[in-house]
C-alpha atoms as a PDB file:
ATOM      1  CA  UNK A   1     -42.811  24.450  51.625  1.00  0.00           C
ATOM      2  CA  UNK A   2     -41.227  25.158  48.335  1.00  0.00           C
ATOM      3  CA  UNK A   3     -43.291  21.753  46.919  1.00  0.00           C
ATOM      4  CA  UNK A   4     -46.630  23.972  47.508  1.00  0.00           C
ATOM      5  CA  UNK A   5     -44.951  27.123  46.044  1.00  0.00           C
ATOM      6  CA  UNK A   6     -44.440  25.446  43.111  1.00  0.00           C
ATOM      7  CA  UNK A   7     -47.893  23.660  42.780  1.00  0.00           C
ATOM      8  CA  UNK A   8     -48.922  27.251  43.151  1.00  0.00           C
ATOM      9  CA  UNK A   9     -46.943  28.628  40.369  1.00  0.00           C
ATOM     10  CA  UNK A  10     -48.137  25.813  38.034  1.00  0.00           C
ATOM     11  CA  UNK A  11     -51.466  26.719  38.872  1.00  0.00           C
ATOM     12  CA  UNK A  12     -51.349  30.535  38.328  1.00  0.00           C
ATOM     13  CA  UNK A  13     -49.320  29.537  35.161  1.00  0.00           C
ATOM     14  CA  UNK A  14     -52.156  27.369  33.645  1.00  0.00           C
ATOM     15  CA  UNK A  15     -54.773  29.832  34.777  1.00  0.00           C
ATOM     16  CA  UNK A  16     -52.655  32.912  32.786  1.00  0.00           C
ATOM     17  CA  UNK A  17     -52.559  30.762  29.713  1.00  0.00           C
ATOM     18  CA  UNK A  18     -56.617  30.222  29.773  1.00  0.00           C
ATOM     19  CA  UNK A  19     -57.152  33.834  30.869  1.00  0.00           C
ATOM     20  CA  UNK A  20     -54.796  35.577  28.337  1.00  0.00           C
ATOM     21  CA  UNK A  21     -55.650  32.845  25.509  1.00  0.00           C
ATOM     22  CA  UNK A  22     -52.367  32.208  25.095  1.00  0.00           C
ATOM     23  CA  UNK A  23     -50.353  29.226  22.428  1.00  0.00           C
ATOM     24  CA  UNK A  24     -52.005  26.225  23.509  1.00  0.00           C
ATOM     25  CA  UNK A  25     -48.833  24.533  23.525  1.00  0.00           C
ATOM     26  CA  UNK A  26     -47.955  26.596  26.746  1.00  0.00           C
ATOM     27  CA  UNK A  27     -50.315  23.914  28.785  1.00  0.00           C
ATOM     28  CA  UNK A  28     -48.226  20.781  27.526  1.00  0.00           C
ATOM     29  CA  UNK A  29     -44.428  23.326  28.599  1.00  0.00           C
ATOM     30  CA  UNK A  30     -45.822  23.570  31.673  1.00  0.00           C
ATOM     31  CA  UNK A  31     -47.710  20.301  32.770  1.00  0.00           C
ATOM     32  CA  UNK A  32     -45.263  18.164  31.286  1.00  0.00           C
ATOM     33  CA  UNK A  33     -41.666  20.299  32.267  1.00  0.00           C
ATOM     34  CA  UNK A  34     -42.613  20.592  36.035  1.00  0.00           C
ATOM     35  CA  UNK A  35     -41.266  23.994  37.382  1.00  0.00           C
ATOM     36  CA  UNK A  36     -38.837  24.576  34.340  1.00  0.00           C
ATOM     37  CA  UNK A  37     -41.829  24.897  31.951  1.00  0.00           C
ATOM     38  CA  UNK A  38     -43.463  27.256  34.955  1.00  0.00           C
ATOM     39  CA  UNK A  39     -40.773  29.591  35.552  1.00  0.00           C
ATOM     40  CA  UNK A  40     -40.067  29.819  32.270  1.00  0.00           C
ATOM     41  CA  UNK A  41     -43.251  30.866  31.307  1.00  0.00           C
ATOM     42  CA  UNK A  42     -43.817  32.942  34.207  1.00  0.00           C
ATOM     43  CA  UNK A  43     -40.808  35.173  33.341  1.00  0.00           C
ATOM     44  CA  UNK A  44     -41.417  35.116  29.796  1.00  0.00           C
ATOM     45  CA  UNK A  45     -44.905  35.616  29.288  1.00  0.00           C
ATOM     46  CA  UNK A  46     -45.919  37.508  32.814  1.00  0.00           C
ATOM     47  CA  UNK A  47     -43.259  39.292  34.389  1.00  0.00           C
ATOM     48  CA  UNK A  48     -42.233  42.807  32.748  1.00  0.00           C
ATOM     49  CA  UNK A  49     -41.536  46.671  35.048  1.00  0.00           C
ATOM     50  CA  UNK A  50     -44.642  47.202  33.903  1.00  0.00           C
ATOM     51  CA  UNK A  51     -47.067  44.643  35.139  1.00  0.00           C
ATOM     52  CA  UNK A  52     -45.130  43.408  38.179  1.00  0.00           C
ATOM     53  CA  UNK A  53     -47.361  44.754  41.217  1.00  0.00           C
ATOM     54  CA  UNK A  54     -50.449  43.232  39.008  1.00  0.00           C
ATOM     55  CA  UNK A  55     -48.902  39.659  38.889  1.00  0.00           C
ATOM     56  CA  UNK A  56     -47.924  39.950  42.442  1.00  0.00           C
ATOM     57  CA  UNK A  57     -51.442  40.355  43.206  1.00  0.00           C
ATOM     58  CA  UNK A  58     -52.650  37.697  40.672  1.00  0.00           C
ATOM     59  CA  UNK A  59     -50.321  35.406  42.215  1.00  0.00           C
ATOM     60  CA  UNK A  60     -51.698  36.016  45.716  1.00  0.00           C
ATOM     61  CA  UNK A  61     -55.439  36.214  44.122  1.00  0.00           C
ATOM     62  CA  UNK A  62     -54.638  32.275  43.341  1.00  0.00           C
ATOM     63  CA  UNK A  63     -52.540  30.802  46.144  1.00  0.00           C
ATOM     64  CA  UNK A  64     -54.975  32.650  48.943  1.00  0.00           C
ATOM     65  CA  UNK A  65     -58.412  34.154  47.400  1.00  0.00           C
ATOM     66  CA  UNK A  66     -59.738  35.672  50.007  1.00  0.00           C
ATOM     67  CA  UNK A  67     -57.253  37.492  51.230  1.00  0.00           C
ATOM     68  CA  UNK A  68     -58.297  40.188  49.827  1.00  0.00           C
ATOM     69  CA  UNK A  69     -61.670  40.119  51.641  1.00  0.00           C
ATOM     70  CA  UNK A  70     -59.643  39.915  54.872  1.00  0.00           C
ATOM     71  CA  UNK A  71     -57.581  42.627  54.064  1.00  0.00           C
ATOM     72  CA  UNK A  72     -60.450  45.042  53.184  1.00  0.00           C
ATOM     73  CA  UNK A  73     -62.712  43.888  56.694  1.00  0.00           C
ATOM     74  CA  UNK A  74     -59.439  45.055  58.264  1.00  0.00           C
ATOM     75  CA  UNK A  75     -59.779  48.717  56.085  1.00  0.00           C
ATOM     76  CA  UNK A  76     -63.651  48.955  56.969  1.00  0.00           C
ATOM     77  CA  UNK A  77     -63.084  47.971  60.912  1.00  0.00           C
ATOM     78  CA  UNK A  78     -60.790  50.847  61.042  1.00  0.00           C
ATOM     79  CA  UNK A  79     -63.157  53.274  58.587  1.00  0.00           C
ATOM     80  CA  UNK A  80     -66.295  52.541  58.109  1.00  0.00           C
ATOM     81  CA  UNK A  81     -66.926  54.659  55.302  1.00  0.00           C
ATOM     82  CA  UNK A  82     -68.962  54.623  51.948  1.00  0.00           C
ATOM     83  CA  UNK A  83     -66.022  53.252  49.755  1.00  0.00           C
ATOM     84  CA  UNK A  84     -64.827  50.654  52.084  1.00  0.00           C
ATOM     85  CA  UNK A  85     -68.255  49.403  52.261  1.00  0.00           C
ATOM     86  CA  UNK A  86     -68.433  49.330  48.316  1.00  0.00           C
ATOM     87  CA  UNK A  87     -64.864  48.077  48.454  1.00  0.00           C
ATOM     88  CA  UNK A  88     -65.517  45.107  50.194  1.00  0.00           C
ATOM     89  CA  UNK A  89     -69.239  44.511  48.963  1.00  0.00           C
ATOM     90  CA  UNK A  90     -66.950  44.349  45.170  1.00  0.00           C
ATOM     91  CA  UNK A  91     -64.726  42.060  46.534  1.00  0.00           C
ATOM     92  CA  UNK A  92     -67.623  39.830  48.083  1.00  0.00           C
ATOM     93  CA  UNK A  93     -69.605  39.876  44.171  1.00  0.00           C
ATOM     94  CA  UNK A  94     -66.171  39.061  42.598  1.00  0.00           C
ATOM     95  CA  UNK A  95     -66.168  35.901  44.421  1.00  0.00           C
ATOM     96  CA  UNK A  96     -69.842  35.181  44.090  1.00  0.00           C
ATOM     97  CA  UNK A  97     -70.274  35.371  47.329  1.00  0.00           C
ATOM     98  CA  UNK A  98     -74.016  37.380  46.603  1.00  0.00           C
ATOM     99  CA  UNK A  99     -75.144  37.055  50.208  1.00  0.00           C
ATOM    100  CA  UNK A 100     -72.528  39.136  51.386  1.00  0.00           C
ATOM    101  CA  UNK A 101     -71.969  41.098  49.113  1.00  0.00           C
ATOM    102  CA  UNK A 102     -75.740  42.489  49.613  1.00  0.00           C
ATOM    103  CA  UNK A 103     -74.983  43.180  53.097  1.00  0.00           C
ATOM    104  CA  UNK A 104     -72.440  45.645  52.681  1.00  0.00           C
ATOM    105  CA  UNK A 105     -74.146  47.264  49.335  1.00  0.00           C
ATOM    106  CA  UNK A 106     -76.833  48.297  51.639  1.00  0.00           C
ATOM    107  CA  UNK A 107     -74.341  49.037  54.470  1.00  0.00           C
ATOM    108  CA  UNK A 108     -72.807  51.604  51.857  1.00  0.00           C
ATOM    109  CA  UNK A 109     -76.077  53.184  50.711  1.00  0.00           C
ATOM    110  CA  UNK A 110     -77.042  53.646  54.779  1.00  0.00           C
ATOM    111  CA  UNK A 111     -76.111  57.256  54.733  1.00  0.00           C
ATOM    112  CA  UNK A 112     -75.852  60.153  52.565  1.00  0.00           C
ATOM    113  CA  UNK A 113     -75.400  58.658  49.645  1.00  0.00           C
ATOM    114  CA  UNK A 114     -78.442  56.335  49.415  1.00  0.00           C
ATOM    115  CA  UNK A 115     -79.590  56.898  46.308  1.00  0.00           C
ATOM    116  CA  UNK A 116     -76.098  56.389  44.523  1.00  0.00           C
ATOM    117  CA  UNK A 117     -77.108  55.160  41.176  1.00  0.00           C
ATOM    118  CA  UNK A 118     -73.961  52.599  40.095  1.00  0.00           C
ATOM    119  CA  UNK A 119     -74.107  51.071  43.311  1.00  0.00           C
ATOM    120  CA  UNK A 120     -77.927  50.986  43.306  1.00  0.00           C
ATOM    121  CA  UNK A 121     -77.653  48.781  40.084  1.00  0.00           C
ATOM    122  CA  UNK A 122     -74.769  46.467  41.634  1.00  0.00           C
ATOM    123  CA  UNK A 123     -77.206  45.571  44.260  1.00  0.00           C
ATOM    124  CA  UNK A 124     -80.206  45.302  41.850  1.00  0.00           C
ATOM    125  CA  UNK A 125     -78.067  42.884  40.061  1.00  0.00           C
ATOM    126  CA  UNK A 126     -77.194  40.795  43.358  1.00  0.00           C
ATOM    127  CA  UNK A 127     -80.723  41.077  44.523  1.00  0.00           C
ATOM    128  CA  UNK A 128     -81.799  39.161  41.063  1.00  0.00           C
ATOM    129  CA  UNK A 129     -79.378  36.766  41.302  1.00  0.00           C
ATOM    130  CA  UNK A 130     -80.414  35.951  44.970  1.00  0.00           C
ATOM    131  CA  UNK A 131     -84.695  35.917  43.615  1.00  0.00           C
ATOM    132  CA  UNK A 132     -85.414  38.998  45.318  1.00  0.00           C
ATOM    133  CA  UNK A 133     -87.633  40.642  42.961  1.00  0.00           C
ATOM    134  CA  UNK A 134     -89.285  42.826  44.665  1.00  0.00           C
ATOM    135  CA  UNK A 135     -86.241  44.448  45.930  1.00  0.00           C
ATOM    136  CA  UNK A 136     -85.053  44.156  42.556  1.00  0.00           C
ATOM    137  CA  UNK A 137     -88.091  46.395  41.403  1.00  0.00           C
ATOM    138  CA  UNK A 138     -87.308  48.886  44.617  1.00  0.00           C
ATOM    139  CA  UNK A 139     -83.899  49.373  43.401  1.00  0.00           C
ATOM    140  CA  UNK A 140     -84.914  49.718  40.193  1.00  0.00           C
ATOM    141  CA  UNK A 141     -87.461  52.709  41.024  1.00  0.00           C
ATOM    142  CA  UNK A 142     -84.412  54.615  42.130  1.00  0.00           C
ATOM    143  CA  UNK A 143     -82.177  54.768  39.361  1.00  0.00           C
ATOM    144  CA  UNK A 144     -82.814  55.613  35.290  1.00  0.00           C
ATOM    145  CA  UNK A 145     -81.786  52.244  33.916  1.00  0.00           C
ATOM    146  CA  UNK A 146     -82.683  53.489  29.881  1.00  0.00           C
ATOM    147  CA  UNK A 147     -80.491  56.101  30.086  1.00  0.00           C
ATOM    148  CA  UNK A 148     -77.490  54.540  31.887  1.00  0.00           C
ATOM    149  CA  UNK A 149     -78.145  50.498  32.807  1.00  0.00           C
ATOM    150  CA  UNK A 150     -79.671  49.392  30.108  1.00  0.00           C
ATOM    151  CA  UNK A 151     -78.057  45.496  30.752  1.00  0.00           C
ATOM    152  CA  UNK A 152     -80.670  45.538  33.657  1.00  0.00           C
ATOM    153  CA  UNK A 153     -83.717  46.386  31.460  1.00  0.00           C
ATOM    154  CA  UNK A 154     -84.372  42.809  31.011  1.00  0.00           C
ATOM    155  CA  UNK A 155     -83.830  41.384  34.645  1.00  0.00           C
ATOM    156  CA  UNK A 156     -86.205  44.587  36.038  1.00  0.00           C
ATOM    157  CA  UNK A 157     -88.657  43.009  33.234  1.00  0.00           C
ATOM    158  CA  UNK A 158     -88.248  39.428  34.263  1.00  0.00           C
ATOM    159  CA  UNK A 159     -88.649  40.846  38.280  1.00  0.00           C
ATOM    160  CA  UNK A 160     -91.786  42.587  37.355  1.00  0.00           C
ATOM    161  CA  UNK A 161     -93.033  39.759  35.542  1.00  0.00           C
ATOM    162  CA  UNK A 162     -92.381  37.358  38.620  1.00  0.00           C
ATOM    163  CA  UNK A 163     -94.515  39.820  40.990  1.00  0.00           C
ATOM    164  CA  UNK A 164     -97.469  39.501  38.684  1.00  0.00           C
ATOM    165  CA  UNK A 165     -96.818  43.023  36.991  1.00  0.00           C
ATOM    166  CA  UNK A 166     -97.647  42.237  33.956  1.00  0.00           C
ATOM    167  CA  UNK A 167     -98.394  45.009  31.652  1.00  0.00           C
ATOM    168  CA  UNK A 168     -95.001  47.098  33.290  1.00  0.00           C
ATOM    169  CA  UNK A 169     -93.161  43.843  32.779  1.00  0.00           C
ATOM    170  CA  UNK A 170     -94.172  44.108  28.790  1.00  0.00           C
ATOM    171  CA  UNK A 171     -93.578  47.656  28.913  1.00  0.00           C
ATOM    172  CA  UNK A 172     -89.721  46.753  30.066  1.00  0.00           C
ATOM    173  CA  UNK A 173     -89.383  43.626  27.836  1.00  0.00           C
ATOM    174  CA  UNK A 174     -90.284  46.133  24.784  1.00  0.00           C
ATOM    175  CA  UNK A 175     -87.606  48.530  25.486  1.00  0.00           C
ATOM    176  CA  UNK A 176     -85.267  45.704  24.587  1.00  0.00           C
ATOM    177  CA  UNK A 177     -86.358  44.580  21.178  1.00  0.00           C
ATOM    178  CA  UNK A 178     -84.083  46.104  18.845  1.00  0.00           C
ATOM    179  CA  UNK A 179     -83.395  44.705  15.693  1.00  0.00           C
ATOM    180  CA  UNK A 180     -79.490  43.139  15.156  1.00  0.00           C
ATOM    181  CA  UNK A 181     -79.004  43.091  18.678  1.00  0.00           C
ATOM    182  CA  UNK A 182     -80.145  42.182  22.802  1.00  0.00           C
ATOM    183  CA  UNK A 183     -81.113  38.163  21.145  1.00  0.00           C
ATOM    184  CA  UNK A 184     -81.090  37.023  24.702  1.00  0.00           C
ATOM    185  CA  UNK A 185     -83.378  39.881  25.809  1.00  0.00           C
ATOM    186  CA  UNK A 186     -85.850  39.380  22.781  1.00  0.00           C
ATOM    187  CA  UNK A 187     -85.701  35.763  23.238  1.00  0.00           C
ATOM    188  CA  UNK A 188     -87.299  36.559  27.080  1.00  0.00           C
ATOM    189  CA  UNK A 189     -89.599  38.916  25.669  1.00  0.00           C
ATOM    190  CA  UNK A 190     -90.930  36.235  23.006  1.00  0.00           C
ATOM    191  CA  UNK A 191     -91.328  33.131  26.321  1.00  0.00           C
ATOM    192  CA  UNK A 192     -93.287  36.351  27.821  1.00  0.00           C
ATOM    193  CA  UNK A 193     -95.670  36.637  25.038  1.00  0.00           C
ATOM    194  CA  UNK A 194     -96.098  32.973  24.941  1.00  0.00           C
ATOM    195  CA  UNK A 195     -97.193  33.016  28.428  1.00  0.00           C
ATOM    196  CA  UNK A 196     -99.187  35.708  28.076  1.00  0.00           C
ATOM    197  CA  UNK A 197    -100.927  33.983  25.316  1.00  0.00           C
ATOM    198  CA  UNK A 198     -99.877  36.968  22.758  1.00  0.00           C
ATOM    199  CA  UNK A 199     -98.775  33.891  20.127  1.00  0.00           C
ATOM    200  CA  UNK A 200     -98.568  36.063  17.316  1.00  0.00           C
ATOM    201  CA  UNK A 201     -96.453  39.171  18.906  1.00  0.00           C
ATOM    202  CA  UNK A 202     -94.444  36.066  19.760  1.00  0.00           C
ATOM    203  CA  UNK A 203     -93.981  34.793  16.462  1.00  0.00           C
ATOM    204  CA  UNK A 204     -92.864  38.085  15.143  1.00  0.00           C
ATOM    205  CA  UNK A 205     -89.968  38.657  17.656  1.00  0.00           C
ATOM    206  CA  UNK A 206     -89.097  34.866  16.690  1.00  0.00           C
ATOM    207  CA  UNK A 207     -89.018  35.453  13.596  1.00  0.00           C
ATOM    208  CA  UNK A 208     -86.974  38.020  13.357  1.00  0.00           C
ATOM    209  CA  UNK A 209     -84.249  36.696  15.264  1.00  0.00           C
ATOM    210  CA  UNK A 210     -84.057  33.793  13.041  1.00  0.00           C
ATOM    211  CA  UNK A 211     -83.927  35.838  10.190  1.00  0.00           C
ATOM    212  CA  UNK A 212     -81.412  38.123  11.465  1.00  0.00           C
ATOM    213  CA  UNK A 213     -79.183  34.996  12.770  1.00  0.00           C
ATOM    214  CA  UNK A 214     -79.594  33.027   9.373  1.00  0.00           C
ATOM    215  CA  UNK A 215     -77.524  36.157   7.701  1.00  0.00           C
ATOM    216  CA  UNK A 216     -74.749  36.649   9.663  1.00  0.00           C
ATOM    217  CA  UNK A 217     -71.285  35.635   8.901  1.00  0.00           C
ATOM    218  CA  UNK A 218     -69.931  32.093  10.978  1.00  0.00           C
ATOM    219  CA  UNK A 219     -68.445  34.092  13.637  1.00  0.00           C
ATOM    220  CA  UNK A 220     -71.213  35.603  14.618  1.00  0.00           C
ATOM    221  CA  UNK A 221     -73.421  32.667  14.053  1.00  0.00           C
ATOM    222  CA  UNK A 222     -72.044  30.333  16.321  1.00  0.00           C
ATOM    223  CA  UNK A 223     -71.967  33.808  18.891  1.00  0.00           C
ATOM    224  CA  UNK A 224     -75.599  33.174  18.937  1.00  0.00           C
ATOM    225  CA  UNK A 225     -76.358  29.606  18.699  1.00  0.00           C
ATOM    226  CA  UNK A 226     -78.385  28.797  21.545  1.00  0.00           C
ATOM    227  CA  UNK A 227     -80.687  31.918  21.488  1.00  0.00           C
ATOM    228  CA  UNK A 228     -81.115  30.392  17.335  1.00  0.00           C
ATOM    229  CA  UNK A 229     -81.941  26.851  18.661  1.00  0.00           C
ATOM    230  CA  UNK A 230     -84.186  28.507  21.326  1.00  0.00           C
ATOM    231  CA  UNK A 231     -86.055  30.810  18.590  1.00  0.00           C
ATOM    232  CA  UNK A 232     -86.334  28.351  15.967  1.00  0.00           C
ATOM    233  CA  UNK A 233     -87.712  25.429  18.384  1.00  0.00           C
ATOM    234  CA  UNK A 234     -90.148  27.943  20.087  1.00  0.00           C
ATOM    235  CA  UNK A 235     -91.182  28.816  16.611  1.00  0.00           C
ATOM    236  CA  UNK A 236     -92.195  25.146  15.841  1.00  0.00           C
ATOM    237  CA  UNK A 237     -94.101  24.619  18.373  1.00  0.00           C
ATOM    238  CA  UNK A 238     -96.177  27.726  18.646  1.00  0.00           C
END
């Protein structure tokens, strides 16, 4: 019994010190000082008053994951109400369990509050991720995602794009190109171009991220590496 405890607490130790980007010498204290190097971390750099119920939960969040789920299916057998259905549909897309955590997104918008725009977007976001694009553009019809989702722009575009929407999908992919930022989002706008055979639209969205990458500091370079490889090797071969 206490053998698994503490394989627990070395585990929710090592996870703290990647999560909270802590000294890396805290991996060698507490791989190579089995359960000294643990419990002294764990009461030196995680317990405090003020954090305790969190760790308590962080601690359970490791040694059994899905308790959580099990303890909100208990809440929503007894209520089944909006929140608990959000609640639980949360706790589902948390663990990447999209499937499920569909189910009770629509569950929660069966009623009165259907057209509930943050939780409209949560399942627009699921529904991408599970390829269901034209629920993706349903959703999408519902809420105003320039004025308050704008991260979802893109995937909308992408969704319209995939349901042979073309001109929309442009429309959507254009809202995105802004100059210093949204590289990833300009970077799908440019491979839609290309597609569409709109080569030199294309080349002027490349070219401008490249530009805009080759001037930034280091930091911020290496931030945006791939979407530069992507640009400049699209850029060659158009």
């Amino acid at each position: 019994m206490f053998y698994y405890l503490f394989i627990a607490l070395q585990a929710f130790c090592l996870f703290h010190v990647y999560k909270s980007r802590n000294e890396s010498y805290w991996y060698l204290v507490i791989f190579f000082v089995p359960i000294i190097g643990g419990l002294f971390y764990f009461f030196s750099q995680v317990i405090n008053k003020s954090n305790l119920k969190s760790v308590g939960q962080k601690v359970t969040a490791v040694v059994d994951p899905k308790k959580k789920i099990r303890d909100l299916e208990k809440k929503l057998s007894s209520s089944d109400t909006f929140q608990n259905n959000l609640n639980l549909a949360d706790a589902f897309l948390d663990n990447n369990n999209i499937t499920n955590a569909i189910i009770y997104y629509e569950k929660a918008l069966d009623g009165k509050l259907k057209n509930h725009p943050t939780t409209l977007h949560k399942m627009l976001q699921c529904y991408f991720k599970n390829g269901q694009h034209k629920k993706v553009i349903a959703c999408a019809s519902k809420i105003d995602l320039e004025k308050s989702f704008r991260d979802s722009i893109c995937i909308y575009a992408i969704s319209l794009e995939k349901c042979n929407y073309f001109e929309e999908a442009e429309v959507q992919f254009r809202k995105t190109d802004k100059r210093y930022s949204n590289y990833a989002e300009r970077l799908e706008l440019s491979e839609f171009l290309i597609k569409r055979e709109k080569i030199q639209g294309a080349q002027i969205v490349l070219t401008e991220i490249v530009s805009e990458i080759e001037n930034m500091i280091e930091t911020n370079k290496k931030k945006h590496k791939f979407v530069y490889q992507q640009s400049s090797k699209l850029l060659n071969e158009i």
